[in-house]
Protein backbone atom coordinates (compact mmCIF):
# COMPACT_ATOMS: atom_id res chain seq x y z
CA UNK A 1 123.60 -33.30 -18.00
CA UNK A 2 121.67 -35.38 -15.64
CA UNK A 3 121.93 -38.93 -16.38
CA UNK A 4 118.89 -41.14 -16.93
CA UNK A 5 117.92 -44.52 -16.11
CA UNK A 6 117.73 -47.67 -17.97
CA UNK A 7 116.41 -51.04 -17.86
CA UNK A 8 117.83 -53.01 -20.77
CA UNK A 9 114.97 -55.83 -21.20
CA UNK A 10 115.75 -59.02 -22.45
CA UNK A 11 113.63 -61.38 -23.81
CA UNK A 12 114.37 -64.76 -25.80
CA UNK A 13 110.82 -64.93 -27.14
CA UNK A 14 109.03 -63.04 -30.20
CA UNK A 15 107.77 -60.29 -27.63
CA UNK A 16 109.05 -58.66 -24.60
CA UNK A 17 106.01 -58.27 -22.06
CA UNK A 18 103.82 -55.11 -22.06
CA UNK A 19 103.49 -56.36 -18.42
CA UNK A 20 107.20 -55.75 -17.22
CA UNK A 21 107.19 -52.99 -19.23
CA UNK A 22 104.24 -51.34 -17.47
CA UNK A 23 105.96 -52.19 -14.24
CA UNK A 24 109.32 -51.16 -14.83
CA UNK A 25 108.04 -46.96 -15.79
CA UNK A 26 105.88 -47.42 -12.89
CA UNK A 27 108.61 -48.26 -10.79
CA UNK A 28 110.42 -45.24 -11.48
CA UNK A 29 112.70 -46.16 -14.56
CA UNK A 30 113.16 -43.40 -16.96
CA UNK A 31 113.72 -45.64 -20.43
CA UNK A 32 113.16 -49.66 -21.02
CA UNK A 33 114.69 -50.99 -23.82
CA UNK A 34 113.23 -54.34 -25.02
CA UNK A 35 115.23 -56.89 -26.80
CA UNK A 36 113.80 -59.84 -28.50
CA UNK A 37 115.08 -63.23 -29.55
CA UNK A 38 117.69 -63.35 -27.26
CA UNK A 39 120.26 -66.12 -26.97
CA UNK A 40 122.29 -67.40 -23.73
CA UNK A 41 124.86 -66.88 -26.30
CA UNK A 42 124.20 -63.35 -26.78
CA UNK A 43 123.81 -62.07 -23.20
CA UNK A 44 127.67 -61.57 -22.01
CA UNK A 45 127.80 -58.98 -25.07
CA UNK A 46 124.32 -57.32 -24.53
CA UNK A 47 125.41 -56.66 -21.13
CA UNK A 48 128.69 -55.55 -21.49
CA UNK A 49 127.66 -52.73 -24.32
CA UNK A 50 125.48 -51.72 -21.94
CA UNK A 51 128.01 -51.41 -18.70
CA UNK A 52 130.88 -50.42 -20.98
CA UNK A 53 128.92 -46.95 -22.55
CA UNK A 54 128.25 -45.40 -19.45
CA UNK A 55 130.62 -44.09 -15.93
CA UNK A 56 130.21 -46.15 -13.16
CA UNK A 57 127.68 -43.73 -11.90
CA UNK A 58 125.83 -44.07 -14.98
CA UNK A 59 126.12 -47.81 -14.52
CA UNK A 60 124.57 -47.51 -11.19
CA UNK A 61 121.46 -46.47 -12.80
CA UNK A 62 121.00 -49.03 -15.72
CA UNK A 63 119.33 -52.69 -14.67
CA UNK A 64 119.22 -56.04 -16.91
CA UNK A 65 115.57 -57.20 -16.85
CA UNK A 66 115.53 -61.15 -17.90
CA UNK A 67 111.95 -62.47 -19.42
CA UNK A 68 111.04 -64.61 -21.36
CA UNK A 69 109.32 -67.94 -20.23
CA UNK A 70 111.19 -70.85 -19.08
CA UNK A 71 112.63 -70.65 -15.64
CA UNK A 72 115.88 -72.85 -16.34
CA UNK A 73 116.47 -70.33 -19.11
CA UNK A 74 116.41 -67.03 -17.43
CA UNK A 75 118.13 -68.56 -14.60
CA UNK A 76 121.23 -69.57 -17.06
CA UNK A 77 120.84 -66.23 -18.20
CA UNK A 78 121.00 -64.29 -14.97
CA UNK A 79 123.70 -66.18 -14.21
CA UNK A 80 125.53 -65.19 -17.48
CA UNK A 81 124.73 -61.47 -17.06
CA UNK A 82 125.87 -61.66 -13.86
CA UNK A 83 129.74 -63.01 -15.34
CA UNK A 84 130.10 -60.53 -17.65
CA UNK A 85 130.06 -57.54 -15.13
CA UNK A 86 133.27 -56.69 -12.57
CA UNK A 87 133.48 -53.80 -10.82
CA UNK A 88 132.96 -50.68 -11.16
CA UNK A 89 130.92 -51.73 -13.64
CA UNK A 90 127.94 -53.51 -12.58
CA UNK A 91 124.70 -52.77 -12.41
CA UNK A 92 121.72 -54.64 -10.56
CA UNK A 93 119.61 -58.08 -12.50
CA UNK A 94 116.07 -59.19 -12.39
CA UNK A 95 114.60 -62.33 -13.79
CA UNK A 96 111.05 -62.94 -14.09
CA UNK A 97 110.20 -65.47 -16.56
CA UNK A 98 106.59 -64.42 -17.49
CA UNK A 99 106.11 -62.99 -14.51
CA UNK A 100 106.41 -66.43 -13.35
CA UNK A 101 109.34 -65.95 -10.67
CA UNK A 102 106.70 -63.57 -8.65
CA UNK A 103 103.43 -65.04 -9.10
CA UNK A 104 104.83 -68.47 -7.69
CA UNK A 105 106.83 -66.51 -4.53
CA UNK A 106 103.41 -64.59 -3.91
CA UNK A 107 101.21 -67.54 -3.99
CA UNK A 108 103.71 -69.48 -1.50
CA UNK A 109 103.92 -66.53 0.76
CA UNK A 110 100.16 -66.50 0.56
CA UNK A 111 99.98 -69.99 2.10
CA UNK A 112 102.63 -69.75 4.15
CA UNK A 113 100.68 -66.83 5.89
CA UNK A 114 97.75 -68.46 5.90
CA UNK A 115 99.08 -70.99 7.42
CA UNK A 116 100.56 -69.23 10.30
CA UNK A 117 97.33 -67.43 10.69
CA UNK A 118 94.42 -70.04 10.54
CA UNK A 119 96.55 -73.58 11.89
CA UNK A 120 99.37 -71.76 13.87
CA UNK A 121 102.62 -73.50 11.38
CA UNK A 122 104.44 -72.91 8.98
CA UNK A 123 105.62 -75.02 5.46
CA UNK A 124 108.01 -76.53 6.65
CA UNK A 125 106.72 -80.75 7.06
CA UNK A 126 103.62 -79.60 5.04
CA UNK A 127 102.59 -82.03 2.00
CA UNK A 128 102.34 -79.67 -0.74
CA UNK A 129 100.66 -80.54 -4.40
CA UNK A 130 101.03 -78.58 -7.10
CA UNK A 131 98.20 -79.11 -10.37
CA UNK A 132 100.15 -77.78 -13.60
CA UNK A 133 103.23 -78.81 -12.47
CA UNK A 134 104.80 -78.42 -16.16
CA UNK A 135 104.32 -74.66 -16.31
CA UNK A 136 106.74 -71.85 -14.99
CA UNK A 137 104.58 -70.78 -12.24
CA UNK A 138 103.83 -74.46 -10.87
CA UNK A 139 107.29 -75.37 -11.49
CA UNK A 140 108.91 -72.27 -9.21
CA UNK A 141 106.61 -72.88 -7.03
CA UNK A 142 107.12 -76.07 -6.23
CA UNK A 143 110.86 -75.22 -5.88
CA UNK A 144 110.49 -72.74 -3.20
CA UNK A 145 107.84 -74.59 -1.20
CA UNK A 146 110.63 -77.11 -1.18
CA UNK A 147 113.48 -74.94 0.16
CA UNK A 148 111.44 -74.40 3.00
CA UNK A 149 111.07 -77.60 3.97
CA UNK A 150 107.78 -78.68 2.57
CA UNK A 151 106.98 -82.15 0.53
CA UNK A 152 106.10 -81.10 -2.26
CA UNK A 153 104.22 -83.63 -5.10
CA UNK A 154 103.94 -82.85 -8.66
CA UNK A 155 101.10 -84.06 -9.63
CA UNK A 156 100.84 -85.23 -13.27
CA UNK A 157 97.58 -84.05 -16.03
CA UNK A 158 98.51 -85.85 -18.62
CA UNK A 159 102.03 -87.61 -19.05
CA UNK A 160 103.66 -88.34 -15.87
CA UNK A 161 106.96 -88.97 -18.08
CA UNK A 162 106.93 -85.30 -18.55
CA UNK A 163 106.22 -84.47 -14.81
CA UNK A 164 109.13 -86.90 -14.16
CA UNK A 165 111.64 -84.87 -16.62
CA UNK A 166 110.28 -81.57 -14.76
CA UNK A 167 111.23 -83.51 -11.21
CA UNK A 168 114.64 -84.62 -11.70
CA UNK A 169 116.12 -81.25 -13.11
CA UNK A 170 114.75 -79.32 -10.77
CA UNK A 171 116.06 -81.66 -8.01
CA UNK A 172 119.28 -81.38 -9.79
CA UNK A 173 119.64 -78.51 -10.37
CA UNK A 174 118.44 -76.82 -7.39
CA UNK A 175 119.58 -79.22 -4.41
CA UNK A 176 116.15 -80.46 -3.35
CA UNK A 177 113.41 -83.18 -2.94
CA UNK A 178 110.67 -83.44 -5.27
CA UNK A 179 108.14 -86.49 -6.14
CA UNK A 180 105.75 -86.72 -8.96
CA UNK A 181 102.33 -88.56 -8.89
CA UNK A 182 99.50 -89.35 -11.01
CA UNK A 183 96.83 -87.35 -11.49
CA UNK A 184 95.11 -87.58 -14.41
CA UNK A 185 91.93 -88.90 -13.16
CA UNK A 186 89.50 -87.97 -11.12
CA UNK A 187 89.97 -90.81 -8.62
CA UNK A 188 93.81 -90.26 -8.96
CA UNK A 189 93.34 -86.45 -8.16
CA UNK A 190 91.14 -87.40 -4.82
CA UNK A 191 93.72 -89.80 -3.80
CA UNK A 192 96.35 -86.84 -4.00
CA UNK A 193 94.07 -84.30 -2.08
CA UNK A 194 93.65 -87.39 0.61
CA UNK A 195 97.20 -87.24 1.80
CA UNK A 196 98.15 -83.29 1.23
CA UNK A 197 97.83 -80.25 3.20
CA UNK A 198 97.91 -77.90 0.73
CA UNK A 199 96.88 -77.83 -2.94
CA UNK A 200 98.44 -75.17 -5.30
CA UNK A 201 96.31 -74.50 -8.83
CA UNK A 202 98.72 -73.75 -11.46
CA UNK A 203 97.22 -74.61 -14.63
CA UNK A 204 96.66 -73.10 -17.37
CA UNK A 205 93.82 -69.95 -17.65
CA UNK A 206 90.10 -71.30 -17.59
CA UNK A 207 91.18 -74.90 -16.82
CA UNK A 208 88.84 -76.65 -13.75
CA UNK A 209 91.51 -78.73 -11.56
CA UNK A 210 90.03 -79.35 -8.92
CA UNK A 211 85.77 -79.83 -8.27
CA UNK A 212 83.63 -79.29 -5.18
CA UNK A 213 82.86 -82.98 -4.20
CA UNK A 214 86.66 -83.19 -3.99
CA UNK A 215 87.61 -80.63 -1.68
CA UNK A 216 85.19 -81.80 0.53
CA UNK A 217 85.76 -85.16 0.86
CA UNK A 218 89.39 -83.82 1.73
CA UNK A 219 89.81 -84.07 5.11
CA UNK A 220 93.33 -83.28 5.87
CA UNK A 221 93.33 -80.40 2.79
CA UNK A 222 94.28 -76.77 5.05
CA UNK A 223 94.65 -74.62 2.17
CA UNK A 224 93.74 -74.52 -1.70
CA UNK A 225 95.89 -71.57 -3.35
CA UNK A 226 94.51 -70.86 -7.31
CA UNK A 227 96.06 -68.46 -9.63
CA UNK A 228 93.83 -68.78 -11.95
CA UNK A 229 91.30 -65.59 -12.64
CA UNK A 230 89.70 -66.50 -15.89
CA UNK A 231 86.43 -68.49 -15.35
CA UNK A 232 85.86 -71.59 -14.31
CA UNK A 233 88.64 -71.13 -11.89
CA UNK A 234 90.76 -73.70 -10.87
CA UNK A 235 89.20 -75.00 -8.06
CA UNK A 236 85.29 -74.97 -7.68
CA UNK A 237 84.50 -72.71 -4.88
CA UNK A 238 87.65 -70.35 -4.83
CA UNK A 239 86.47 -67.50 -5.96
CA UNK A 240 89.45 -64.50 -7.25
CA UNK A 241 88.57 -62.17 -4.20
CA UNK A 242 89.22 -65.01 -1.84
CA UNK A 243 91.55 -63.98 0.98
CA UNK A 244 91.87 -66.88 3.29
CA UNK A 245 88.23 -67.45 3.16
CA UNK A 246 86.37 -70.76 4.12
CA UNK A 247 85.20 -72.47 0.45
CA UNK A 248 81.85 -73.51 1.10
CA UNK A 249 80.71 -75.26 3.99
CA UNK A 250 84.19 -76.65 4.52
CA UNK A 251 87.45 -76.01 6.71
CA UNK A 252 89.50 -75.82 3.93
CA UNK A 253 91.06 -72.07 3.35
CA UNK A 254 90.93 -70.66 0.05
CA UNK A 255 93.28 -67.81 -1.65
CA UNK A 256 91.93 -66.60 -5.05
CA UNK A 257 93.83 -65.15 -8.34
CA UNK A 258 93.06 -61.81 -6.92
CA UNK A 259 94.74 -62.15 -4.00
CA UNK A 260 97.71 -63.35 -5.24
CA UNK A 261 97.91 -61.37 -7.93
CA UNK A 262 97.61 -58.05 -5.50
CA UNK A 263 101.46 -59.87 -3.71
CA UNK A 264 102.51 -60.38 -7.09
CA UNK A 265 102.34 -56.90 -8.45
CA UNK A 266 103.77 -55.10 -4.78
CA UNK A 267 106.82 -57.91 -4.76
CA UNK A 268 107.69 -57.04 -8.67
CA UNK A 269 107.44 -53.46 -8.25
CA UNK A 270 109.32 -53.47 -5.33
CA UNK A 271 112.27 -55.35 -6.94
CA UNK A 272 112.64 -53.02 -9.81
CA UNK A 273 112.44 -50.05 -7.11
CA UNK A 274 115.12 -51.53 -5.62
CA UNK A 275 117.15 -51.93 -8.64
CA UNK A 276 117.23 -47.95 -8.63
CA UNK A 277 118.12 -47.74 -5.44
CA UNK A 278 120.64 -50.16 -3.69
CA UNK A 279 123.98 -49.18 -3.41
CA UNK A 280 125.32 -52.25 -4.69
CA UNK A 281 124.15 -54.42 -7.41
CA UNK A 282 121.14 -56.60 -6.25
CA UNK A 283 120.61 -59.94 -8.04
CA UNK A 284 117.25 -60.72 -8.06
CA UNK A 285 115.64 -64.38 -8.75
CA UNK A 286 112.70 -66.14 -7.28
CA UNK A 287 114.18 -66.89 -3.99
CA UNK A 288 114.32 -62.62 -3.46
CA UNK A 289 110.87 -62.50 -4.61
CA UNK A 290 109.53 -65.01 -1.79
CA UNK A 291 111.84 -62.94 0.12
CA UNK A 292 109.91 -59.56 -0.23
CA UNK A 293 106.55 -61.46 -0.66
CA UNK A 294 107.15 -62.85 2.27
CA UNK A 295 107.98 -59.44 3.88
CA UNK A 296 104.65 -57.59 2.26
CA UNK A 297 102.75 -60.62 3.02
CA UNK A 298 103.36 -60.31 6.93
CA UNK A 299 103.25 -56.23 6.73
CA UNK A 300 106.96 -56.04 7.91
C-alpha cells in the first residue's frame, strides 16, 4: 500500500489557520491534521506519536507544521519538536507563526532588493525603522534586518515600556542589536523618518502610520516597505501594487502589501515543498524563509 503524506499542524491557539492549511494541500501534502490548544508541554509527545506509528520511510513523508502567533513561542516549540526526534525517525519542521515568519523574510528581501537595484547596497549599515514593532511580523522583521547588519529602531505607538520589553528579549535571545524610540506623535514619527533609510509598516490592518507630508519632508528615507492591504494603507501614497515604485513626486521607493504578499506566498509554498522532498530533515524558521525569499526575490 502506498504510503501517504502528512503534515501534523500544530497550533496553540483556538484555530489552526485555513491559510497554512490551503498552502500545505497546495504544496503537495496528501492529509493535514490540525491540532489546537497546544502546549510547549505537549509537543515532545505529539511528535513522537507521530514518528513512532510509521517506518522510517513513512517518517520521511510526515512534517510538523508550528502556528500559532507569537514568534518566541513557536520558536520554543520548534526547538522542542526538534528534541524529541533521533534518527531514523525524523521527519522535517516548519514554523510560521501567523504566517508571520514569511511575511517579515519577504518584506526584508523586498528591500534588500530594492536596495541593490535603485541605490546600488545592500542592508547591511542601513538605519532601519520598523512601525508596529509589538506584532509578530514587525518583530521578525526587525530581527532579520538585524542579522544582516542593519540598525534597526523600534519605534514605539503607544507605550515605549512595551517596545522596550519587545527589545531586550529579542536582543537576548537572538544575539543582536536593537534600539527602541518614540513614536507616538506625529513630530516624534518625523524625527524617526529624519535619520532612517528605510521605514517598514507593520501595523495592524487599516491603521495609517505614516502620512504624505512626512515622507516628503524625509530626505534621507530610500525605501518605505507596507504590508498592509486593507485601506488606508500604512503609508499614504504606497499603494498594494507598488513594486519599487516612486510614491508621489518623491525619491523615496515604495513596496506595497501586494508585492510582498506575492514573496510571501512563493517562500511558504516552497518550504512545505521542500518538506516533501529533502532527503534529510529540513528545519525551517524565519532565517530559511529570508533564505528562499531572498533566492525568489533575485530570480536565482
Amino acid at each position: 500500500m502506498k504510503k501517504v503524506s502528512i503534515l501534523h499542524l500544530l497550533a496553540p491557539a483556538k484555530n489552526a489557520s485555513p491559510f497554512d492549511v490551503n498552502m500545505a494541500f497546495d504544496a503537495g501534502f496528501d492529509n493535514i491534521m490540525p491540532y489546537t490548544n497546544v502546549a510547549l508541554n505537549e509537543v515532545t509527545g505529539l511528535v513522537q506519536d507521530a514518528i513512532f506509528s510509521r517506518s522510517p520511510s513513512g517518517v520521511k513523508l510526515e512534517g510538523i507544521f508550528i502556528g500559532g502567533r507569537d514568534i518566541d513561542l513557536a520558536m520554543d516549540m520548534l526547538d522542542a519538536a526538534k528534541k524529541a526526534m533521533f534518527a531514523p525517525f525524523e521527519c522535517s519542521l516548519f514554523a510560521d507563526p501567523s504566517g508571520a515568519f514569511t511575511t517579515a523574510a519577504a518584506m526584508v528581501a523586498k528591500v534588500e532588493n530594492q536596495l541593490k537595484k535603485h541605490f546600488k547596497t545592500n542592508l547591511a549599515g542601513k538605519k532601519i525603522a520598523i512601525f508596529g514593532a509589538t506584532g509578530p511580523v514587525g518583530g521578525c522583521a526587525a530581527v532579520i534586518a538585524a542579522k544582516q547588519g542593519a540598525e534597526v529602531l523600534m519605534v514605539s505607538h503607544k507605550s515605549l515600556a512595551d517596545v522596550n520589553q519587545k527589545v531586550q528579549s529579542y536582543n537576548q535571545r537572538y544575539g543582536i542589536v536593537l534600539n527602541s524610540v518614540d513614536g507616538a506623535t506625529d513630530n516624534s514619527k518625523q524625527a524617526v523618518l529624519a535619520q532612517v533609510d528605510v521605514a517598514l509598516c507593520c501595523a495592524a490592518a487599516g491603521v495609517r502610520v505614516l502620512n504624505a507630508q512626512q515622507i516628503a519632508k524625509a530626505k534621507s528615507l530610500k525605501i518605505i516597505a507596507d504590508v498592509n492591504a486593507v485601506a488606508p494603507t500604512g503609508a499614504e501614497g504606497v499603494e498594494a501594487v507598488a513594486d519599487g515604485v516612486a510614491i508621489g513626486s518623491t525619491k523615496v521607493i515604495g513596496i506595497g502589501a501586494l508585492a510582498i504578499g506575492n514573496l510571501k506566498y512563493a517562500t511558504q509554498h516552497n518550504l512545505l515543498a521542500q518538506m516533501l522532498t529533502t532527503d534529510k530533515p529540513s528545519y525551517l524558521e524565519f532565517m530559511a524563509a529570508f533564505a528562499m525569499a531572498q533566492s525568489l526575490a533575485s530570480g536565482k
